[in-house]
C-alpha atoms as a PDB file:
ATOM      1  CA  UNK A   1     106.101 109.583  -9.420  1.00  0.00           C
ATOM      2  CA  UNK A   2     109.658 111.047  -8.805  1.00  0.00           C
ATOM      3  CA  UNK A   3     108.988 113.529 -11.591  1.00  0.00           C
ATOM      4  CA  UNK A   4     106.382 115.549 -10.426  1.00  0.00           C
ATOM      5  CA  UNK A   5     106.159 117.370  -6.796  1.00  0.00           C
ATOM      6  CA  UNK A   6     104.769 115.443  -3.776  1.00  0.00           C
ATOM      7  CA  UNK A   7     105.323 115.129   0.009  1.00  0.00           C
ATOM      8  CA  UNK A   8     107.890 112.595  -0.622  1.00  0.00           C
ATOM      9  CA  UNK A   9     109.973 113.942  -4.060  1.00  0.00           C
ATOM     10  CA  UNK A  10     110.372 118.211  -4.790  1.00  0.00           C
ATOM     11  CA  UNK A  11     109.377 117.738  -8.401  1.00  0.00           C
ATOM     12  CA  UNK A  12     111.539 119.162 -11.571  1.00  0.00           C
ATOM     13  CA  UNK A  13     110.673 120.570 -14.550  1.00  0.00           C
ATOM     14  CA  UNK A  14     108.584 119.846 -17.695  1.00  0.00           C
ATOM     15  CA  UNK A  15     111.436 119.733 -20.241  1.00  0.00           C
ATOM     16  CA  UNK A  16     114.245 117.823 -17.914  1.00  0.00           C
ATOM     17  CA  UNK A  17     111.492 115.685 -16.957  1.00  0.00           C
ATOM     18  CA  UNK A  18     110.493 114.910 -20.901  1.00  0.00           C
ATOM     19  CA  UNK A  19     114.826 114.704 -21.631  1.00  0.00           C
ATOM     20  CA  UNK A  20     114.990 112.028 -18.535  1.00  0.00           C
ATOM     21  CA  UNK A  21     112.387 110.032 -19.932  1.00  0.00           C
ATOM     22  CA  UNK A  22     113.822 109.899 -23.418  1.00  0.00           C
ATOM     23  CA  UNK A  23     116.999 109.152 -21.698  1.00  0.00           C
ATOM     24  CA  UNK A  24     115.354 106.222 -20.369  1.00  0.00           C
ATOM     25  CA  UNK A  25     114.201 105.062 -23.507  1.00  0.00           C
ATOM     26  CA  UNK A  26     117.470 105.717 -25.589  1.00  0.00           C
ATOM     27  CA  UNK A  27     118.821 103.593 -23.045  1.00  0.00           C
ATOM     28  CA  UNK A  28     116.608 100.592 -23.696  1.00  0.00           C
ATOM     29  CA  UNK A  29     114.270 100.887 -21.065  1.00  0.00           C
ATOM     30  CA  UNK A  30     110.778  99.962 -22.496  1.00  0.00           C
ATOM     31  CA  UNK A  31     108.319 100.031 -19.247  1.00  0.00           C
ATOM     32  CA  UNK A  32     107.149 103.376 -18.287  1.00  0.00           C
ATOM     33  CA  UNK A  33     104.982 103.085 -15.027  1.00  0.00           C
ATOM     34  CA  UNK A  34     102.920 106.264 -14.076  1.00  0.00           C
ATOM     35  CA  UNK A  35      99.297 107.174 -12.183  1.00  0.00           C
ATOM     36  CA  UNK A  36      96.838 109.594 -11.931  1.00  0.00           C
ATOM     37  CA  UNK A  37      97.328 110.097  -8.465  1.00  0.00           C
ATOM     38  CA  UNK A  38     100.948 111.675  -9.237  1.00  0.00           C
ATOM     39  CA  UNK A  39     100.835 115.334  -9.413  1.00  0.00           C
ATOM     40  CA  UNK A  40      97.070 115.013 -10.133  1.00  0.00           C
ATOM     41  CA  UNK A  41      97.634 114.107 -13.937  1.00  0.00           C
ATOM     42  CA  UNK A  42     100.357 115.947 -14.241  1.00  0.00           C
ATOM     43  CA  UNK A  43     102.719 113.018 -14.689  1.00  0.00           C
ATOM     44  CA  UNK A  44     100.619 110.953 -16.954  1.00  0.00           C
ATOM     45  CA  UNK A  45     101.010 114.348 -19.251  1.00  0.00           C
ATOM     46  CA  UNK A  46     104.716 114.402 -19.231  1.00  0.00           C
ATOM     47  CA  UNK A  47     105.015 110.657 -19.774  1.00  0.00           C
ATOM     48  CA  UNK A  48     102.450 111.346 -22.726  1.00  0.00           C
ATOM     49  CA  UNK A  49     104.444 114.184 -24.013  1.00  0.00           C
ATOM     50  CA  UNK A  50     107.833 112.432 -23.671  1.00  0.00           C
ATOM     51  CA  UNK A  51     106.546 109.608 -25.684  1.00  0.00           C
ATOM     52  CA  UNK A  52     104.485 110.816 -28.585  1.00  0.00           C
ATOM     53  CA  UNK A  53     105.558 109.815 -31.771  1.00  0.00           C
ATOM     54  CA  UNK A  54     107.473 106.358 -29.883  1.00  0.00           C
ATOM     55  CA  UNK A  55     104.532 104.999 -28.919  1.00  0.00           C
ATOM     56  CA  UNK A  56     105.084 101.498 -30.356  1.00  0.00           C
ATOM     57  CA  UNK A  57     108.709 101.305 -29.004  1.00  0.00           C
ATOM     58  CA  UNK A  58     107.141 101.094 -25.692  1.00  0.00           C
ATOM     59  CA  UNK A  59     104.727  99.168 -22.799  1.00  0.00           C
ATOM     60  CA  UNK A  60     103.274 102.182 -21.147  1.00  0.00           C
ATOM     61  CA  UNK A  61     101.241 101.076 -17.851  1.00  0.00           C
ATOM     62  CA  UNK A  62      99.205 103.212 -15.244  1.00  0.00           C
ATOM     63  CA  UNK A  63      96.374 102.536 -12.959  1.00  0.00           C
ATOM     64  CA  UNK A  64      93.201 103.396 -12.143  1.00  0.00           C
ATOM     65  CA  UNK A  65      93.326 105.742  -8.939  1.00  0.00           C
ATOM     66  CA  UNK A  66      89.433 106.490  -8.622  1.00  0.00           C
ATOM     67  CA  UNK A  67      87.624 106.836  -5.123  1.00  0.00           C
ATOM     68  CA  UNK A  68      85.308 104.255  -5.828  1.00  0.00           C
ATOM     69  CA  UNK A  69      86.493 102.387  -8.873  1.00  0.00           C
ATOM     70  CA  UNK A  70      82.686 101.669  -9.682  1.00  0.00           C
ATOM     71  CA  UNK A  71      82.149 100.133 -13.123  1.00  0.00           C
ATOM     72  CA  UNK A  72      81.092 103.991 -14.400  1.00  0.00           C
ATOM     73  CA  UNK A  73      84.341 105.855 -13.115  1.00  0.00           C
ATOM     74  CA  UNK A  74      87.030 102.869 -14.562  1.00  0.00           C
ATOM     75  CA  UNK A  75      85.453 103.791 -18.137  1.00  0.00           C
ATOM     76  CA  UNK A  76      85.886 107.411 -17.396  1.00  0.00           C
ATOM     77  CA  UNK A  77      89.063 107.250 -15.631  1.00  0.00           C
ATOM     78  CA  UNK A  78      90.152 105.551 -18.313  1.00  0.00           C
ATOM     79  CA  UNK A  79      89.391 107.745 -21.057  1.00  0.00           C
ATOM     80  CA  UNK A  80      91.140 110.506 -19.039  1.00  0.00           C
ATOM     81  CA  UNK A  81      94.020 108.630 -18.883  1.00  0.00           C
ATOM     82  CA  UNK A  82      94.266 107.667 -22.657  1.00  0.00           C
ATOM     83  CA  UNK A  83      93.965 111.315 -23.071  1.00  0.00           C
ATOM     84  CA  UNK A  84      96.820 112.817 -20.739  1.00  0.00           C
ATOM     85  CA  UNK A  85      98.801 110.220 -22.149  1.00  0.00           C
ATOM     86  CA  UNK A  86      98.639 110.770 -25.930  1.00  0.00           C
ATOM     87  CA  UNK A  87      97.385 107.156 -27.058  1.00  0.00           C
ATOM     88  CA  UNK A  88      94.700 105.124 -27.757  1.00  0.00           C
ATOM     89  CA  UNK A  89      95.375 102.017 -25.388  1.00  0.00           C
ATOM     90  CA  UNK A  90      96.972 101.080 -22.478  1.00  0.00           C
ATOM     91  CA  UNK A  91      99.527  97.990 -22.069  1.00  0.00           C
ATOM     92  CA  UNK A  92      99.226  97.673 -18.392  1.00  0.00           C
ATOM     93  CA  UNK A  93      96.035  99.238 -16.467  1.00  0.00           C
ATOM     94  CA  UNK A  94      96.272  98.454 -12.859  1.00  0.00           C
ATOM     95  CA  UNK A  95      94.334  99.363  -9.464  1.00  0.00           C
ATOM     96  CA  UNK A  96      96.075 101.408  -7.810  1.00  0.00           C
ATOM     97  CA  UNK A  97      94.410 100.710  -4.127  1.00  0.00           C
ATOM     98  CA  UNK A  98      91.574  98.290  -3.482  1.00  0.00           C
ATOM     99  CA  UNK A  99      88.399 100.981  -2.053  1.00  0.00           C
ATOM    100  CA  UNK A 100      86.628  98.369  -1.247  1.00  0.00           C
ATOM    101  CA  UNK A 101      83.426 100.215  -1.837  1.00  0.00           C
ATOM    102  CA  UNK A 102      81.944  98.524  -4.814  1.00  0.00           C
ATOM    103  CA  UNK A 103      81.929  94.657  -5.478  1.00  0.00           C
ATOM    104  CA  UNK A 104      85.570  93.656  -6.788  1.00  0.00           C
ATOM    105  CA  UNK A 105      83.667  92.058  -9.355  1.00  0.00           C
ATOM    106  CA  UNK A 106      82.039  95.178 -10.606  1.00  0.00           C
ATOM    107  CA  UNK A 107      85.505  96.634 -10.599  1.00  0.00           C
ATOM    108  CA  UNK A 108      87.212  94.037 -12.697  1.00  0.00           C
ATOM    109  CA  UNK A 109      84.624  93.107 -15.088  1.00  0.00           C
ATOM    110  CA  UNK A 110      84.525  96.727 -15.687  1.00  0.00           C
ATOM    111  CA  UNK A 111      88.286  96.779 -16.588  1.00  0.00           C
ATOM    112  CA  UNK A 112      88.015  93.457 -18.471  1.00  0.00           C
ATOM    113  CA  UNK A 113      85.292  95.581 -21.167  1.00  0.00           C
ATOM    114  CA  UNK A 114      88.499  97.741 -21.488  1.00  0.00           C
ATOM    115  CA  UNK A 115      90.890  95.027 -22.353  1.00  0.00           C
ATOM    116  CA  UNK A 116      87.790  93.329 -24.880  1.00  0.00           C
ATOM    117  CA  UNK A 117      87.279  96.784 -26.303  1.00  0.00           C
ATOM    118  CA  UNK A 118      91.139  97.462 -27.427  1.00  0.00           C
ATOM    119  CA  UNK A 119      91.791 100.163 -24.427  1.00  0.00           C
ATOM    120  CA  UNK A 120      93.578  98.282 -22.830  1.00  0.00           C
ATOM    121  CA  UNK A 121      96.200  95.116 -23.202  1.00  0.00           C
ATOM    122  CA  UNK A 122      96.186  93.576 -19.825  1.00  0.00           C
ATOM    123  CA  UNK A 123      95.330  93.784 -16.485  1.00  0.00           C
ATOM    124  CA  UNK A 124      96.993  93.940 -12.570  1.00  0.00           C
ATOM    125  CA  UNK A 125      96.456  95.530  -9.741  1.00  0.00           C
ATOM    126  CA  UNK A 126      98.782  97.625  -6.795  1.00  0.00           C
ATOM    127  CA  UNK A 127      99.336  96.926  -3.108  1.00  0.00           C
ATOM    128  CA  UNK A 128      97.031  93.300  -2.881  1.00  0.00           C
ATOM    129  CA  UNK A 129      97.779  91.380  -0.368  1.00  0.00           C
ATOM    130  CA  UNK A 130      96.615  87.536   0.240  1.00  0.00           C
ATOM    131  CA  UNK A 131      92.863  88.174   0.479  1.00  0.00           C
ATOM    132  CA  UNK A 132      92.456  91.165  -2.008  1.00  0.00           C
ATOM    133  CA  UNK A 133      94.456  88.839  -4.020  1.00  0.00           C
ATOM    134  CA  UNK A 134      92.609  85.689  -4.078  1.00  0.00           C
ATOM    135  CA  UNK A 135      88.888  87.400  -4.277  1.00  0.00           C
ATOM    136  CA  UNK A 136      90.540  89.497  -8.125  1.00  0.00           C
ATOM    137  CA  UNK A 137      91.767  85.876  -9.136  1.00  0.00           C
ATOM    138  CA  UNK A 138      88.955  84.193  -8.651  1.00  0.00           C
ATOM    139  CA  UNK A 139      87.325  87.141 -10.948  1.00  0.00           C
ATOM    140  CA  UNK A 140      89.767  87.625 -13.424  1.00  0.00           C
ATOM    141  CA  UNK A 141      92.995  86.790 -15.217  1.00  0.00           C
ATOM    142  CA  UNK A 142      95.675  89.504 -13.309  1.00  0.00           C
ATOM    143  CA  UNK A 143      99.187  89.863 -15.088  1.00  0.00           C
ATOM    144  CA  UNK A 144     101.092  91.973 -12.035  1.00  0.00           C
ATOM    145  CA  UNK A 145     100.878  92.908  -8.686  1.00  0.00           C
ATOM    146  CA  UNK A 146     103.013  95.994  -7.925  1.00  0.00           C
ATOM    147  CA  UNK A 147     104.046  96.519  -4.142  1.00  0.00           C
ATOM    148  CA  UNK A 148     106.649  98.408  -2.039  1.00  0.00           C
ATOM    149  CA  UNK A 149     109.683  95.814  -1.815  1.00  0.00           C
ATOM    150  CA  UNK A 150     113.604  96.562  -1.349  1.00  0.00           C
ATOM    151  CA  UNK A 151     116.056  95.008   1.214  1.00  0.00           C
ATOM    152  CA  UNK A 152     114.360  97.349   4.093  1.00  0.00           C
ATOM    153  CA  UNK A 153     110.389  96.520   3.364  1.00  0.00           C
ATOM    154  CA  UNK A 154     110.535  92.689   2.815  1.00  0.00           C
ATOM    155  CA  UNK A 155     106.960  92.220   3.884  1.00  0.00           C
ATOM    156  CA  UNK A 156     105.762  90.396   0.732  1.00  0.00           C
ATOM    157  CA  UNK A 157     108.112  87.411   1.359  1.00  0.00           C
ATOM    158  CA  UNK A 158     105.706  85.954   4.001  1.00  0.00           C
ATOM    159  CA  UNK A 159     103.151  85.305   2.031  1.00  0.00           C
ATOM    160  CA  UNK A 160     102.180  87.534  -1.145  1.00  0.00           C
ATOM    161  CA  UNK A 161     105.729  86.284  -3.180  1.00  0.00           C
ATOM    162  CA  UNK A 162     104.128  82.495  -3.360  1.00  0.00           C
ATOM    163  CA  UNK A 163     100.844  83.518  -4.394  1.00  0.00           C
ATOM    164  CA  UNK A 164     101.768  85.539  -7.086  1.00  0.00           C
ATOM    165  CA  UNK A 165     104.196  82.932  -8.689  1.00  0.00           C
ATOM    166  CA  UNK A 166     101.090  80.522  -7.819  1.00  0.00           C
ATOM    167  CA  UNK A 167      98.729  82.666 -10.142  1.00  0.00           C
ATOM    168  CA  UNK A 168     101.528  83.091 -12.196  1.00  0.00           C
ATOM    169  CA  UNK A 169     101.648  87.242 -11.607  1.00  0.00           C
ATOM    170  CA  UNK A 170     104.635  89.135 -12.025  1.00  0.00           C
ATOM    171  CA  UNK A 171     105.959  91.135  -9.214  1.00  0.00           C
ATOM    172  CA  UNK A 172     106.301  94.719 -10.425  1.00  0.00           C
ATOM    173  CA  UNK A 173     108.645  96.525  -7.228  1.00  0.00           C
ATOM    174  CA  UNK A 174     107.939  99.834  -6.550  1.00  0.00           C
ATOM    175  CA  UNK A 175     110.443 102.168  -3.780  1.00  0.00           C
ATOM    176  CA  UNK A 176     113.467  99.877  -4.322  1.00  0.00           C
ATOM    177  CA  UNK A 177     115.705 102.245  -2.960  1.00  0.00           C
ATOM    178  CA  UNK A 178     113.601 102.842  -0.002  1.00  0.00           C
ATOM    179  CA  UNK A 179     112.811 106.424  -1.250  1.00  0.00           C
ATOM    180  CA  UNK A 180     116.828 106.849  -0.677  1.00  0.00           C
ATOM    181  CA  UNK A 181     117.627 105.829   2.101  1.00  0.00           C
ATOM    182  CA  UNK A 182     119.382 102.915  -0.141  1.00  0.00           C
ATOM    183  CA  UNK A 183     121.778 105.218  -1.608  1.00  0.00           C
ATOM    184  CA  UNK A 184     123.966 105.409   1.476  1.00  0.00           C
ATOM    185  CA  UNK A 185     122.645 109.131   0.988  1.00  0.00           C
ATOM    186  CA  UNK A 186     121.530 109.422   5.192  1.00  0.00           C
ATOM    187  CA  UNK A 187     123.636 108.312   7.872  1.00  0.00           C
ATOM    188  CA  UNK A 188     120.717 108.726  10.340  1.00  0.00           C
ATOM    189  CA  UNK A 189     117.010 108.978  10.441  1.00  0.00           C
ATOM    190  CA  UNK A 190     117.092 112.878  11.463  1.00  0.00           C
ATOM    191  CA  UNK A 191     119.320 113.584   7.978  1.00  0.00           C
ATOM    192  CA  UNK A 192     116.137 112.338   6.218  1.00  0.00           C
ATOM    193  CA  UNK A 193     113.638 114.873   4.812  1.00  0.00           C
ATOM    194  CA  UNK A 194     110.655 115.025   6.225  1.00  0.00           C
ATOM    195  CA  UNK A 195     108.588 113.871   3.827  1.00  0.00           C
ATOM    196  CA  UNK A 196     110.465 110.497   3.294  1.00  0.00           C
ATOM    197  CA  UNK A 197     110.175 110.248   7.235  1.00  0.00           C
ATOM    198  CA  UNK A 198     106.424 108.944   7.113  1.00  0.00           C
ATOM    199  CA  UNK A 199     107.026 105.187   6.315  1.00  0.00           C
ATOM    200  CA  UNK A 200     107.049 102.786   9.176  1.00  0.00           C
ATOM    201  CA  UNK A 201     110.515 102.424   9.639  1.00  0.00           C
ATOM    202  CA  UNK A 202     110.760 106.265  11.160  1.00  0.00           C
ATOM    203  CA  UNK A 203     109.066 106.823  14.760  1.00  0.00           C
ATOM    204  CA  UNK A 204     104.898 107.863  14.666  1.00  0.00           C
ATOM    205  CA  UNK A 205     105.899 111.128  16.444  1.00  0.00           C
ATOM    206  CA  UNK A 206     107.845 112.072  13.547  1.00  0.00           C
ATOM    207  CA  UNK A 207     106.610 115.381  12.038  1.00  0.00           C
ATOM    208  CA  UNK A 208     104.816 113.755   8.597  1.00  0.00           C
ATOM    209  CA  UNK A 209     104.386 109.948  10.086  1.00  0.00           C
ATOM    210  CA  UNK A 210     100.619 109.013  10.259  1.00  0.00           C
ATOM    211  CA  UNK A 211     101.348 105.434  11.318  1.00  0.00           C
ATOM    212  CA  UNK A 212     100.899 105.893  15.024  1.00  0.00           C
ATOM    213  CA  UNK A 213     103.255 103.239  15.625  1.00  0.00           C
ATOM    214  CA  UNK A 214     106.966 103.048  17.027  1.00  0.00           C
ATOM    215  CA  UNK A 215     108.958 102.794  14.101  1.00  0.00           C
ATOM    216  CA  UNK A 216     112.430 100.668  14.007  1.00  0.00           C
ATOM    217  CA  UNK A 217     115.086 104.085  13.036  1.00  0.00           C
ATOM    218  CA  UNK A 218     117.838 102.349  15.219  1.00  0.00           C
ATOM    219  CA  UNK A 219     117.534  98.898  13.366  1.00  0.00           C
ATOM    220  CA  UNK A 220     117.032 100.408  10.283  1.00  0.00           C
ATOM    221  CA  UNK A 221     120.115 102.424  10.028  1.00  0.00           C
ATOM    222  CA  UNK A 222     122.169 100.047  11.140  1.00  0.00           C
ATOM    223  CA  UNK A 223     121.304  97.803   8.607  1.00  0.00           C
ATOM    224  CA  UNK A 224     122.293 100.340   6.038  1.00  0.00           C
ATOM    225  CA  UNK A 225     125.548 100.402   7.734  1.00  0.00           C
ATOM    226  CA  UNK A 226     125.819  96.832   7.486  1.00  0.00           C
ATOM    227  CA  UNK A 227     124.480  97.002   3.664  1.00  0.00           C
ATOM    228  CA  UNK A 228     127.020  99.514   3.061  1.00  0.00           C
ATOM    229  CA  UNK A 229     130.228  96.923   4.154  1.00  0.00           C
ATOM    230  CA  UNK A 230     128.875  94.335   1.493  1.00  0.00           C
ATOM    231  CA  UNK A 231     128.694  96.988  -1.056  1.00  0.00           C
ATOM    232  CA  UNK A 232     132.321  97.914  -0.223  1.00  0.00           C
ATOM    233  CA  UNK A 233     133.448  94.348  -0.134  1.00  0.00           C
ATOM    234  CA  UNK A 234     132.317  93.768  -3.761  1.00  0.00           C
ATOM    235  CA  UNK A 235     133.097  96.898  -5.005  1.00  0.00           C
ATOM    236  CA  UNK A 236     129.403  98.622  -6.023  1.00  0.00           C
ATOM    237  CA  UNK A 237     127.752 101.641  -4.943  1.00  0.00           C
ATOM    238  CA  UNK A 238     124.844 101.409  -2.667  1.00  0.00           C
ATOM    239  CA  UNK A 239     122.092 102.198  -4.764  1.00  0.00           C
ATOM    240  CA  UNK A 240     123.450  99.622  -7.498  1.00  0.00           C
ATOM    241  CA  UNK A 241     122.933  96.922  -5.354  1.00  0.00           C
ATOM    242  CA  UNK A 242     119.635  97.401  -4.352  1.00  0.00           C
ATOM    243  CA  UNK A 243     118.199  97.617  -7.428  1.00  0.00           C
ATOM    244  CA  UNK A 244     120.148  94.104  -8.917  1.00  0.00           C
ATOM    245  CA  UNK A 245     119.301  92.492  -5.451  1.00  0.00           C
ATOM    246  CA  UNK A 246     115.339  93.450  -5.852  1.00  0.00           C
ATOM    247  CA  UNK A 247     116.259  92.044  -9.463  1.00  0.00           C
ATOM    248  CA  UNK A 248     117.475  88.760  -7.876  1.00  0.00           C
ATOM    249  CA  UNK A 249     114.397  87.434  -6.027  1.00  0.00           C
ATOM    250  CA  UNK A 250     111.694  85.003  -6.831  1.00  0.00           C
ATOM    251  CA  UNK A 251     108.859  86.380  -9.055  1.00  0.00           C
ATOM    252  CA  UNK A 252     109.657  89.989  -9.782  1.00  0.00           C
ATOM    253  CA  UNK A 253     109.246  90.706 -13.312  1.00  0.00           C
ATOM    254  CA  UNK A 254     110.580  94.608 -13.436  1.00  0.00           C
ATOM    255  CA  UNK A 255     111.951  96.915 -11.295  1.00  0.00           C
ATOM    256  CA  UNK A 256     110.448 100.419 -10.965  1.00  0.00           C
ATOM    257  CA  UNK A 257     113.585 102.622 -10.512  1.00  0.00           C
ATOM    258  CA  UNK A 258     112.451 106.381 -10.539  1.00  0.00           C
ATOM    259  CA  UNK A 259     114.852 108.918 -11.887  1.00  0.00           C
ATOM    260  CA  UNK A 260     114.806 112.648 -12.027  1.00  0.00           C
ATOM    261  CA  UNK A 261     117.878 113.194 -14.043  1.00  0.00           C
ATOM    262  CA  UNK A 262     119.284 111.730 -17.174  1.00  0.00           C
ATOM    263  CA  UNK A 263     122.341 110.781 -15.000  1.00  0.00           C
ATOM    264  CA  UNK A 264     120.100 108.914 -12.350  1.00  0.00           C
ATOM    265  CA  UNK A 265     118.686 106.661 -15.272  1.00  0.00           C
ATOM    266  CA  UNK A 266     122.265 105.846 -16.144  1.00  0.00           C
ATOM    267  CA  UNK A 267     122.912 104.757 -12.744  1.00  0.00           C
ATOM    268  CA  UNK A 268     119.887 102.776 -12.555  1.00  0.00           C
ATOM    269  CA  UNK A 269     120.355 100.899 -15.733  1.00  0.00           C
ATOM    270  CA  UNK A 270     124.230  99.920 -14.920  1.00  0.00           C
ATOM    271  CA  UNK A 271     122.631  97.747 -11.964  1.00  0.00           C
ATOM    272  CA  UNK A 272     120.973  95.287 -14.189  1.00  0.00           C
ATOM    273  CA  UNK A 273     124.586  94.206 -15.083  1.00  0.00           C
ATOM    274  CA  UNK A 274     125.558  93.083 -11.764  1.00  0.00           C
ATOM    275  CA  UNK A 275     125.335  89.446 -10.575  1.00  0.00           C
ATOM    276  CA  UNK A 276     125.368  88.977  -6.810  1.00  0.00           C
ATOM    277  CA  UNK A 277     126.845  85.734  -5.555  1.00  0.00           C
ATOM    278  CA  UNK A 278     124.894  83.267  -3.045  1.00  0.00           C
ATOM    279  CA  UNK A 279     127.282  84.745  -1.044  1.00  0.00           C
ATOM    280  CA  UNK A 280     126.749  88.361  -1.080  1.00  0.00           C
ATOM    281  CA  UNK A 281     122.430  87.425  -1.667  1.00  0.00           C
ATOM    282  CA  UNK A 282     123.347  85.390   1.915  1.00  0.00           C
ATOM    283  CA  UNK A 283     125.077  88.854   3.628  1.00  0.00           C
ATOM    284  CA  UNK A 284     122.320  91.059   2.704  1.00  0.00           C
ATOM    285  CA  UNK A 285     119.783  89.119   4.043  1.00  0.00           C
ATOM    286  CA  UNK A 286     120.982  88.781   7.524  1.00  0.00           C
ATOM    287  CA  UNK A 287     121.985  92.424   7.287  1.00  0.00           C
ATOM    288  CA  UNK A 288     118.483  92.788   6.855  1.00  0.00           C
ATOM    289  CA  UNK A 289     116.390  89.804   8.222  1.00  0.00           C
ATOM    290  CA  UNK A 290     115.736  92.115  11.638  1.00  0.00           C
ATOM    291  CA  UNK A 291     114.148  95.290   9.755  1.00  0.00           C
ATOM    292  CA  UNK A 292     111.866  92.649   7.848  1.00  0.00           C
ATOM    293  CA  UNK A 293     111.028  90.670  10.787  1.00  0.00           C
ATOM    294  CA  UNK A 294     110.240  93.869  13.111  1.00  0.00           C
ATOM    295  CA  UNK A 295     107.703  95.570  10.061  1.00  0.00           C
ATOM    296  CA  UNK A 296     106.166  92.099   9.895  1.00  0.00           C
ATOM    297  CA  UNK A 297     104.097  90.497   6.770  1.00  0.00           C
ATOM    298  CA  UNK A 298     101.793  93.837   6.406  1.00  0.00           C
ATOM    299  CA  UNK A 299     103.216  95.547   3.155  1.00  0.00           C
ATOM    300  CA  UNK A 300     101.661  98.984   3.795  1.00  0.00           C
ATOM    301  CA  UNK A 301     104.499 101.371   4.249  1.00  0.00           C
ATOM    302  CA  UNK A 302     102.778 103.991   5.596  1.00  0.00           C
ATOM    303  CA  UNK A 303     100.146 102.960   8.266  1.00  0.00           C
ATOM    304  CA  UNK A 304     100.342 100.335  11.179  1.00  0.00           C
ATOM    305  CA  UNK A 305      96.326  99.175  10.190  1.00  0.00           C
ATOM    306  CA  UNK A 306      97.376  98.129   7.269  1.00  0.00           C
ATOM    307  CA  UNK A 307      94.844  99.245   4.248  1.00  0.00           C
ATOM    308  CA  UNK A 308      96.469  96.062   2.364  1.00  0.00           C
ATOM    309  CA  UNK A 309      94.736  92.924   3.156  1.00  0.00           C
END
């Protein structure tokens, strides 16, 4: 997402966006996670372009992003997808949001024809909570759930955490660094761009913010301040942390660190060498415990009725 423009990243080029995701590869990473919904296409192209000819060195996932995500428009999105991205199957096809506007059933027998016709590999689905998550089960075997989750959104710990490592779904995290505000990059909410001031933990009356609700800025930023003293007492930068803590917890299969530079995927990758002690695990968690318990068990960042059920 991070390499194409939106109201929460600026975008960058075609050819540093191609060199950071060979980066990423040379590096060993082997998951590349992408959508139609980013830059309308446009990242599933890069991604496509940065990969050709590596294909098999790979697990490539995206998601169907349709309006409807009838049985008609999966096959079609589908094919699109295959197409920006230069191959002939998918390793991970997920839904990106539940509409709700067809039968789920229609939905994921739909996607199981593209896992029984060689499209696709396997199956899971984005932002599910407890009763999305129990109707697609009941339907189909699901692989992943990916969902916002870092130390300053830890809705999916009341509930959606157990069910997954019930059905035996890995947790894929997406925003682990709390689109930066886990980098120790802001000191307070009004140094944050507006775009990255529309999730919940920023005031409704802030310019982007759509959530209508209050918002938890004071709480927030002082538990970045607290974050920041652990970090200093073990020696680690910020953003280092919060990717090996996100690493740490129950169920989470892969971390979904985005990166705009070469650099920032060396960064990224130097986190999955730390090894935080009960101790530190113990410290972060009460430095965050009153941000989780104030944004509650709903895991939509961006909207007080949550579209996550």
């Amino acid at each position: 997402m991070s390499i194409v423009a939106s109201e929460t990243y600026g975008g960058i080029g075609a050819d540093q966006a191609i060199t950071t995701v060979n980066t990423a590869l040379d590096q060993g990473i082997t998951l590349f996670d992408t959508a139609p919904a980013y830059g309308d296409g446009e990242s599933e192209e890069l991604v496509g372009r940065a990969l050709e000819g590596k294909r098999d060195k790979v697990i490539l996932a995206t998601k169907a992003s349709g309006q409807t995500l009838s049985a008609e428009e999966i096959a079609t999105d589908c094919e699109v997808s295959l197409k920006r991205l230069r191959t002939d199957y998918i390793d991970l096809y997920q839904i990106h949001w539940n509409r709700r506007t067809v039968p789920a059933e229609e939905t994921l027998r739909a996607m199981e024809t593209l896992v029984s016709s060689g499209k696709v590999r396997a199956l899971g689905v984005c932002n599910y909570g407890p009763i999305d998550l129990a109707e697609a089960v009941g339907i189909t075997k699901l692989h992943t759930n990916q969902l916002a989750y870092n130390m300053l959104m830890r809705s999916i710990e009341f509930e959606i955490t157990d069910l997954c490592l019930e059905h035996q779904m890995g947790i894929l995290c997406y925003s682990p660094l709390a689109q930066g505000l886990l980098t120790g990059r802001y000191k307070t909410a009004d140094d944050v761009p507006a775009g990255r001031q529309r999730t919940r933990h920023f005031s409704g009356d802030r310019e982007l913010a759509r959530h209508g609700g209050p918002g938890c800025e004071k709480e927030t930023f002082e538990a970045v301040t607290q974050i920041q003293k652990v970090c200093e007492e073990i020696g680690e930068p910020m953003n280092r942390v919060a990717l090996a803590w996100c690493l740490h917890q129950p169920g989470v299969m892969s971390v979904l660190a985005g990166a705009s530079t070469p650099e920032q995927v060396k960064q990224n990758i130097e986190a999955s060498k730390i090894s935080l002690s009960k101790e530190t695990l113990d410290k972060l968690d009460a430095a965050t415990s009153e941000v989780k318990n104030l944004l509650g068990a709903s895991p939509d960042l961006w909207s007080c009725e949550s579209r996550i059920r």
